[in-house]
Structure formats: structure tokens, C-alpha cells
N, C-alpha and C. Protein backbone atom coordinates (compact mmCIF):
# COMPACT_ATOMS: atom_id res chain seq x y z
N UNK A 1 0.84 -1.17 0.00
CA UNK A 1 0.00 0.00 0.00
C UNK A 1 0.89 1.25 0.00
N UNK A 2 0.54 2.46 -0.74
CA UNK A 2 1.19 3.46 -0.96
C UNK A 2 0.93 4.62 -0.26
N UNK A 3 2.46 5.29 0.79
CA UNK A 3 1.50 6.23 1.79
C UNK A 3 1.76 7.23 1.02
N UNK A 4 0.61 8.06 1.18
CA UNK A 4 0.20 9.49 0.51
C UNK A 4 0.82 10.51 1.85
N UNK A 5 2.12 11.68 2.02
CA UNK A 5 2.21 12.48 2.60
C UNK A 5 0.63 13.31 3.06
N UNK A 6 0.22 13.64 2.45
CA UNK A 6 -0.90 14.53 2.48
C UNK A 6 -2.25 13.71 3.37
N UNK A 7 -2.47 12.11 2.69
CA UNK A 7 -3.52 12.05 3.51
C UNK A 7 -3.09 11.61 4.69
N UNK A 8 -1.76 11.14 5.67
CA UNK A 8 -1.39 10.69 6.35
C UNK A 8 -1.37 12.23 7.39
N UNK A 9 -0.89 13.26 6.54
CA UNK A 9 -1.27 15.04 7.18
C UNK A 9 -2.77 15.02 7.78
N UNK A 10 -3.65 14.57 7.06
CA UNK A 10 -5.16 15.33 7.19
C UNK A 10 -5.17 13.93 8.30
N UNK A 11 -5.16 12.90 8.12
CA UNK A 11 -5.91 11.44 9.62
C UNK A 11 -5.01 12.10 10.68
N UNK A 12 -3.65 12.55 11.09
CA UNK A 12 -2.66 11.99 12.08
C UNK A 12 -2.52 13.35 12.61
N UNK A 13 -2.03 14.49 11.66
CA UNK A 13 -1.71 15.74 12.04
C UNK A 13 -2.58 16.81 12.96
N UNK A 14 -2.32 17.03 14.02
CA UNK A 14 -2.70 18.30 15.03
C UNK A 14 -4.34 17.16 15.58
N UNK A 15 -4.37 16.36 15.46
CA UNK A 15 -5.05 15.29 15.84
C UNK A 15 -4.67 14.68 17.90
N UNK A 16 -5.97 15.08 18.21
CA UNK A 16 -5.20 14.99 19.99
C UNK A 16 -6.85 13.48 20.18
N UNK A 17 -7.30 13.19 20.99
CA UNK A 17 -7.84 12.27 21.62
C UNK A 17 -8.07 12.12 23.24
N UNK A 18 -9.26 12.52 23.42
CA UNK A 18 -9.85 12.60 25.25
C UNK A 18 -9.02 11.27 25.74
N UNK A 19 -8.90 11.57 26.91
CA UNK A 19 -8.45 10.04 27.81
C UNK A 19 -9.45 9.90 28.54
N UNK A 20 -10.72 10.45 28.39
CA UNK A 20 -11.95 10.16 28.94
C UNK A 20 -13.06 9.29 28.46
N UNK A 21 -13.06 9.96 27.02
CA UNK A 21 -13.88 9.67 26.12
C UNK A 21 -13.42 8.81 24.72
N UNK A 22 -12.21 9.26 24.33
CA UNK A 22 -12.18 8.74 23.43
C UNK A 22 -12.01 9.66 21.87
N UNK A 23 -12.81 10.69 22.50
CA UNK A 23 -13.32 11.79 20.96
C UNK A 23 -11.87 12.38 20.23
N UNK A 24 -12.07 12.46 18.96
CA UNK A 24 -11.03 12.82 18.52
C UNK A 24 -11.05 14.36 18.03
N UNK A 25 -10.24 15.27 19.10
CA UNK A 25 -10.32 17.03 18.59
C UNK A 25 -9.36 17.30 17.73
N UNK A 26 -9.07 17.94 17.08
CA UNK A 26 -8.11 18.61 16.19
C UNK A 26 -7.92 19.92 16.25
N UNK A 27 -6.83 20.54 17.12
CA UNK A 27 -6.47 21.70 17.19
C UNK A 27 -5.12 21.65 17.24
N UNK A 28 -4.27 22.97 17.75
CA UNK A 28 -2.71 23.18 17.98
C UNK A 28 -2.41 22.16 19.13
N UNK A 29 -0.68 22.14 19.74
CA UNK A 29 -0.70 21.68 20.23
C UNK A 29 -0.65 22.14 22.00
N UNK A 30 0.00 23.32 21.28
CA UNK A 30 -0.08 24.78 22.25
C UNK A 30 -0.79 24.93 23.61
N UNK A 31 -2.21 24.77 22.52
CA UNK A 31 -3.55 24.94 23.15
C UNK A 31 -4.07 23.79 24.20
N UNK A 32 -3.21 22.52 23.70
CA UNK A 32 -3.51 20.94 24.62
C UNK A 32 -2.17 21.35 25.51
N UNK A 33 -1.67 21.59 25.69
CA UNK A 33 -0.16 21.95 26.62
C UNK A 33 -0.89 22.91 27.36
N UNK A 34 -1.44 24.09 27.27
CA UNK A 34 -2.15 24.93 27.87
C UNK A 34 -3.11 25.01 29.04
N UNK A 35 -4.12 23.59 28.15
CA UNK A 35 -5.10 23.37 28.82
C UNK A 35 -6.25 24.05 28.62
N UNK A 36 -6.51 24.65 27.54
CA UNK A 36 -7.69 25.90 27.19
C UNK A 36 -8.49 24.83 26.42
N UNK A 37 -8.24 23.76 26.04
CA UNK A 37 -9.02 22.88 24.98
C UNK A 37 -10.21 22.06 25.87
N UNK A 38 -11.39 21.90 26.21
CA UNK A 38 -12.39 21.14 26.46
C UNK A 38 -12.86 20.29 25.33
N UNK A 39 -12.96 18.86 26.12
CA UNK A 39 -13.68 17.89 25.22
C UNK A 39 -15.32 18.16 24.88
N UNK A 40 -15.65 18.25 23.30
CA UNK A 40 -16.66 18.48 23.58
C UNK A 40 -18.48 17.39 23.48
N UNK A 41 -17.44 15.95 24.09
CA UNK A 41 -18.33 15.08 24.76
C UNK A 41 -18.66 15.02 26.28
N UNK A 42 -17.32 15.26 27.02
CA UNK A 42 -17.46 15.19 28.35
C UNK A 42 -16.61 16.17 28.91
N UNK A 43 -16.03 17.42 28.45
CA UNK A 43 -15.64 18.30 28.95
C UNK A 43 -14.60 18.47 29.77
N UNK A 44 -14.12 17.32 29.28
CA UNK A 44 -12.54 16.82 30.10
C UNK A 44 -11.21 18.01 29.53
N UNK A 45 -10.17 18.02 30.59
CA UNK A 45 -9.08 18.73 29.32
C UNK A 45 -7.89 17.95 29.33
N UNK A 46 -8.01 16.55 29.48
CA UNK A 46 -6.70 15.58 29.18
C UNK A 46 -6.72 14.79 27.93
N UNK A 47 -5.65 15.19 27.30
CA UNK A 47 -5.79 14.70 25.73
C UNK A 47 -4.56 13.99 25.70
N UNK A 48 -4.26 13.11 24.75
CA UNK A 48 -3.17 12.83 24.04
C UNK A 48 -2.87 12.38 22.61
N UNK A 49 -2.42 12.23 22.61
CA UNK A 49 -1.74 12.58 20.54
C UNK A 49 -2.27 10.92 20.38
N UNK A 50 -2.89 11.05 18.72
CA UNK A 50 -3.56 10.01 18.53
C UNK A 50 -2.60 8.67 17.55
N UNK A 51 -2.70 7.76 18.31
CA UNK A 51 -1.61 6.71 17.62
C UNK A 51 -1.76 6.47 16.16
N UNK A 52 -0.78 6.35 15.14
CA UNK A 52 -1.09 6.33 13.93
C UNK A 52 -0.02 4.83 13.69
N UNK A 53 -0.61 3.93 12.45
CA UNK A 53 0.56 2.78 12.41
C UNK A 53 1.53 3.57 11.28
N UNK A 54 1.26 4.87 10.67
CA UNK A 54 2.51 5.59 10.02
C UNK A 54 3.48 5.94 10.68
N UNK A 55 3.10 6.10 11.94
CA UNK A 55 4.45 6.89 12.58
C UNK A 55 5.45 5.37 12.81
N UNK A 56 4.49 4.24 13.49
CA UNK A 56 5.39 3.22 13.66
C UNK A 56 5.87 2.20 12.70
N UNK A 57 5.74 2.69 11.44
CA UNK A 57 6.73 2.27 10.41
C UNK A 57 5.48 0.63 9.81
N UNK A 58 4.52 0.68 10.46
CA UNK A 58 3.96 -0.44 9.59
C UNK A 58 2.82 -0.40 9.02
């Protein structure tokens, strides 16, 4: 299978994920370091970066 730079940008990039919920937000990263970002399923503000199998090479 052939990875496309671009669509691997739009699924993976500035892409964060509730540790509550699950939901997937897309903003800076700034703003998740900050803490200004609310989930807007459950209003949580703990996120983390969403696993992609591009980054881990398979």
C-alpha cells in the first residue's frame, strides 16, 4: 500500500484524543499543553496525541 504524505497530514496531524472519552479534537498543540481545549463530549481537558501505524513504520 502506498503512503500518501498529504492524507497521512489530514488522519494523524494536530489530531489529539480525550483520555476520557475517546473523541477525537483537532487543534494546535499549544492549546492541549495549555489546557484551554475542552472535550466536547465530556468536557474533560486531558488529551493525548492520537496513535497512527505511520508513525510506527507499519
Amino acid at each position: 500500500m502506498v503512503k500518501f504524505e498529504a492524507a497521512i497530514g489530514r488522519l494523524f496531524k494536530r489530531v489529539f484524543v480525550c483520555r476520557n472519552c475517546k473523541t477525537k479534537i483537532r487543534t494546535d498543540s499549544i492549546r492541549i499543553i495549555a489546557k484551554s481545549v475542552k472535550c466536547r463530549k465530556c468536557g474533560g481537558k486531558d488529551f493525548r496525541v492520537i496513535k497512527s501505524k505511520a508513525k510506527a513504520g507499519a
